[in-house]
N, C-alpha and C. Protein backbone atom coordinates (compact mmCIF):
# COMPACT_ATOMS: atom_id res chain seq x y z
N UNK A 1 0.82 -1.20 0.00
CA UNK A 1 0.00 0.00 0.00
C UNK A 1 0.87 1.27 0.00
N UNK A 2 1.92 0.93 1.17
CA UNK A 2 3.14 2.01 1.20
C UNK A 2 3.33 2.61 -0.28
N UNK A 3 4.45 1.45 -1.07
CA UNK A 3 4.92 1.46 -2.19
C UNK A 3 4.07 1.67 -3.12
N UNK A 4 2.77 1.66 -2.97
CA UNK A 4 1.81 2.15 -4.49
C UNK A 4 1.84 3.91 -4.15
N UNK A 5 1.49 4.43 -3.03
CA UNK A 5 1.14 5.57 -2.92
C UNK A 5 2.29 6.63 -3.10
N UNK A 6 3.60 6.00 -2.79
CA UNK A 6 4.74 6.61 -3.26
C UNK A 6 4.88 6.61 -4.64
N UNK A 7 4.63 6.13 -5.26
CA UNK A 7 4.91 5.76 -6.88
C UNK A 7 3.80 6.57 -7.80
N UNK A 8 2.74 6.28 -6.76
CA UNK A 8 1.38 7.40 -7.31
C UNK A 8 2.15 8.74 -7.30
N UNK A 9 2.78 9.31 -6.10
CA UNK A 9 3.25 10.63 -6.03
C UNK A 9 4.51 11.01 -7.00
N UNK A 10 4.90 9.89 -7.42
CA UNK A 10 6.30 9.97 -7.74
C UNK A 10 6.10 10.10 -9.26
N UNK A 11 5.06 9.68 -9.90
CA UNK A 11 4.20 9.29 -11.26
C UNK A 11 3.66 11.15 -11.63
N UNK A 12 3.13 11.54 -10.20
CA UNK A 12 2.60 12.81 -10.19
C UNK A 12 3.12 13.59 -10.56
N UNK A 13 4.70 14.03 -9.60
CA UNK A 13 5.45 14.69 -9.49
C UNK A 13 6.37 15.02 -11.07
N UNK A 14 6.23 13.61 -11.88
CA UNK A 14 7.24 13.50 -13.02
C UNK A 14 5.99 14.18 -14.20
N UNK A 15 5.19 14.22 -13.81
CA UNK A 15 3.60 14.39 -14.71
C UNK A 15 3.77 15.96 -14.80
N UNK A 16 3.58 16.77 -13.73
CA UNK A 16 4.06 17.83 -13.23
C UNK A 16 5.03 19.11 -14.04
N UNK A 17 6.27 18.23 -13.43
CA UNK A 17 7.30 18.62 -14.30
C UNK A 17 7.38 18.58 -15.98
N UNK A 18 6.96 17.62 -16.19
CA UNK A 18 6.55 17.26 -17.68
C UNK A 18 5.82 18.63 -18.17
N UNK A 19 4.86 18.86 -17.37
CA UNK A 19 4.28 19.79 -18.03
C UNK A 19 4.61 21.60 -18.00
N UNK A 20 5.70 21.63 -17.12
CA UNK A 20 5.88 22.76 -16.42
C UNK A 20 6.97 22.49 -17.41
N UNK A 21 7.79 22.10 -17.46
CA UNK A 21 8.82 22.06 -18.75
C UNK A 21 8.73 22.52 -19.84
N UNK A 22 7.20 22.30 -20.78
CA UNK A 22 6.69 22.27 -21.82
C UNK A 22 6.13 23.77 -22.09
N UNK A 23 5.33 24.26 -20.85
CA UNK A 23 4.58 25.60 -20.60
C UNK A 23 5.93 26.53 -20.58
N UNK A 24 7.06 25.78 -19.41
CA UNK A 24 8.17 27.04 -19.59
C UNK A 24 8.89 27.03 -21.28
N UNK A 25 8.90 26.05 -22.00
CA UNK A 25 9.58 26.25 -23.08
C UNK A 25 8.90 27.26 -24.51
N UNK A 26 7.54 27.09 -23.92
CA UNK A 26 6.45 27.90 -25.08
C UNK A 26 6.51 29.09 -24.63
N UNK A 27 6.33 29.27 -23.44
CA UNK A 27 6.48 30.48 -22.80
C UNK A 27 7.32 31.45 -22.72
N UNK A 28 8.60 30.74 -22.33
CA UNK A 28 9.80 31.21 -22.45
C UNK A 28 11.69 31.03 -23.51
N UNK A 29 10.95 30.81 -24.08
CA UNK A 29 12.11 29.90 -24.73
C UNK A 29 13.39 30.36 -25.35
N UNK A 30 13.27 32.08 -25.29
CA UNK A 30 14.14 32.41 -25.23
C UNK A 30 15.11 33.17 -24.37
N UNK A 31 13.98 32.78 -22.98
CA UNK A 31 15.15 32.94 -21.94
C UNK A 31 15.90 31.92 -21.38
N UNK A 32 15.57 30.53 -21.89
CA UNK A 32 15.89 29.22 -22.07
C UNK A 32 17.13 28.89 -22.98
N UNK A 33 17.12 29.28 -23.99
CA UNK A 33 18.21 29.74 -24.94
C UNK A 33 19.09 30.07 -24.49
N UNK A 34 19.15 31.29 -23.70
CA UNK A 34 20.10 32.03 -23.47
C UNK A 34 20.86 31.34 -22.09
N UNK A 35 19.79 30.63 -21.58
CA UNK A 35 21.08 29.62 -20.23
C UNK A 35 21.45 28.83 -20.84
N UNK A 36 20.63 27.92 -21.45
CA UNK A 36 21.17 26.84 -22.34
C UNK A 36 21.64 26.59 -23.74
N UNK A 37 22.77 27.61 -23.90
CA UNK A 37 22.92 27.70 -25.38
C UNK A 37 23.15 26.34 -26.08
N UNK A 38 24.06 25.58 -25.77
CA UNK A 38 24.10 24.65 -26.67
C UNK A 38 23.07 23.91 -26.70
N UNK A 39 21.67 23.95 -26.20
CA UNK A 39 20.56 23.31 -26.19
C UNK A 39 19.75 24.04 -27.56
N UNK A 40 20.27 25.41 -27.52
CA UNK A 40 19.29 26.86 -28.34
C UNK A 40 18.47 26.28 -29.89
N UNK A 41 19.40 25.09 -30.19
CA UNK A 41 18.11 24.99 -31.50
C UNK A 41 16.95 23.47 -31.24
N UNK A 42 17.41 22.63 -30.48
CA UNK A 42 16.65 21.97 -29.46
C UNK A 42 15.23 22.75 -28.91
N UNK A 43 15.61 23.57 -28.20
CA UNK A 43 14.65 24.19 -27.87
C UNK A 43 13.80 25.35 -28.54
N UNK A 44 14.60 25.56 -29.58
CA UNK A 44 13.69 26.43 -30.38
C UNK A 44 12.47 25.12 -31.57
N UNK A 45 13.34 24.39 -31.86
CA UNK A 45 12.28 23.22 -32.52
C UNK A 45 10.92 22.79 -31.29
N UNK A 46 11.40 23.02 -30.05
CA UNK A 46 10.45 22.18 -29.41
C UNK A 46 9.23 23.15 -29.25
N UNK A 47 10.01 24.34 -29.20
CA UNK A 47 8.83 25.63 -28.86
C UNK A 47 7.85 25.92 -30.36
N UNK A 48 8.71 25.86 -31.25
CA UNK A 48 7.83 25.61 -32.97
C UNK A 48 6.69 24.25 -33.01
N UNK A 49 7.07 23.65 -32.31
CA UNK A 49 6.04 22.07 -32.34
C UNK A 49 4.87 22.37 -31.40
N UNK A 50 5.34 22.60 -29.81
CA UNK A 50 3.93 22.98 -28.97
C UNK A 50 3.85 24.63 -28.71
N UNK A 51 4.07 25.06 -29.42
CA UNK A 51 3.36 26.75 -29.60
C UNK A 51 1.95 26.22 -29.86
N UNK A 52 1.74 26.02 -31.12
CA UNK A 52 0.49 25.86 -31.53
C UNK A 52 -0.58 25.61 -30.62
N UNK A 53 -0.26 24.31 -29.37
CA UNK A 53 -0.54 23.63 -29.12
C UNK A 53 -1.56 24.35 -27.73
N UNK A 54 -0.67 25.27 -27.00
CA UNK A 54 -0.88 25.70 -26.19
C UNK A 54 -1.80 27.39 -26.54
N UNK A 55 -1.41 27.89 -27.83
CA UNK A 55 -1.90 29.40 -27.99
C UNK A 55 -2.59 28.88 -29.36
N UNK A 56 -3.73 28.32 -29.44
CA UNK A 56 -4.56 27.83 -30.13
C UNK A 56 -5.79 29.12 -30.79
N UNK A 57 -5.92 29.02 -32.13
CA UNK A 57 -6.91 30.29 -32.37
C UNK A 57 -8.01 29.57 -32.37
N UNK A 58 -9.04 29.97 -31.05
CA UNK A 58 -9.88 29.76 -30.94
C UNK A 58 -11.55 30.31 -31.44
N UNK A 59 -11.35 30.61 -32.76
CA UNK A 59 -12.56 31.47 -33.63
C UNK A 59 -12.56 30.77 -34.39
N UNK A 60 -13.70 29.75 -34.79
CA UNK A 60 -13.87 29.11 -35.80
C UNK A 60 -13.94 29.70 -36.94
């Protein structure tokens, strides 16, 4: 019971981050760049893929 509820949190926690990763890279990505340069076209592809994703035109 221990070991499920830790793993639940631990499942959470990685869920979390996952997504806070994703929001900071759309969000911010070029202040991301600039710490992580040798990451800079990495992260500019990733921010071109879920831009869309997140700032969606919502007017049919």
């Amino acid at each position: 019971m221990i070991k499920n509820f830790i793993l639940q949190k631990f499942v959470a926690l990685l869920w979390f981050g996952f997504c806070l990763f994703f929001f900071m890279v759309v969000a911010n990505h070029q202040t991301l760049q600039y710490l992580f340069s040798s990451k800079s076209e990495a992260i500019q592809n990733i921010h071109n893929t879920f831009k869309p994703l997140f700032y969606r035109n919502l007017r049919a």
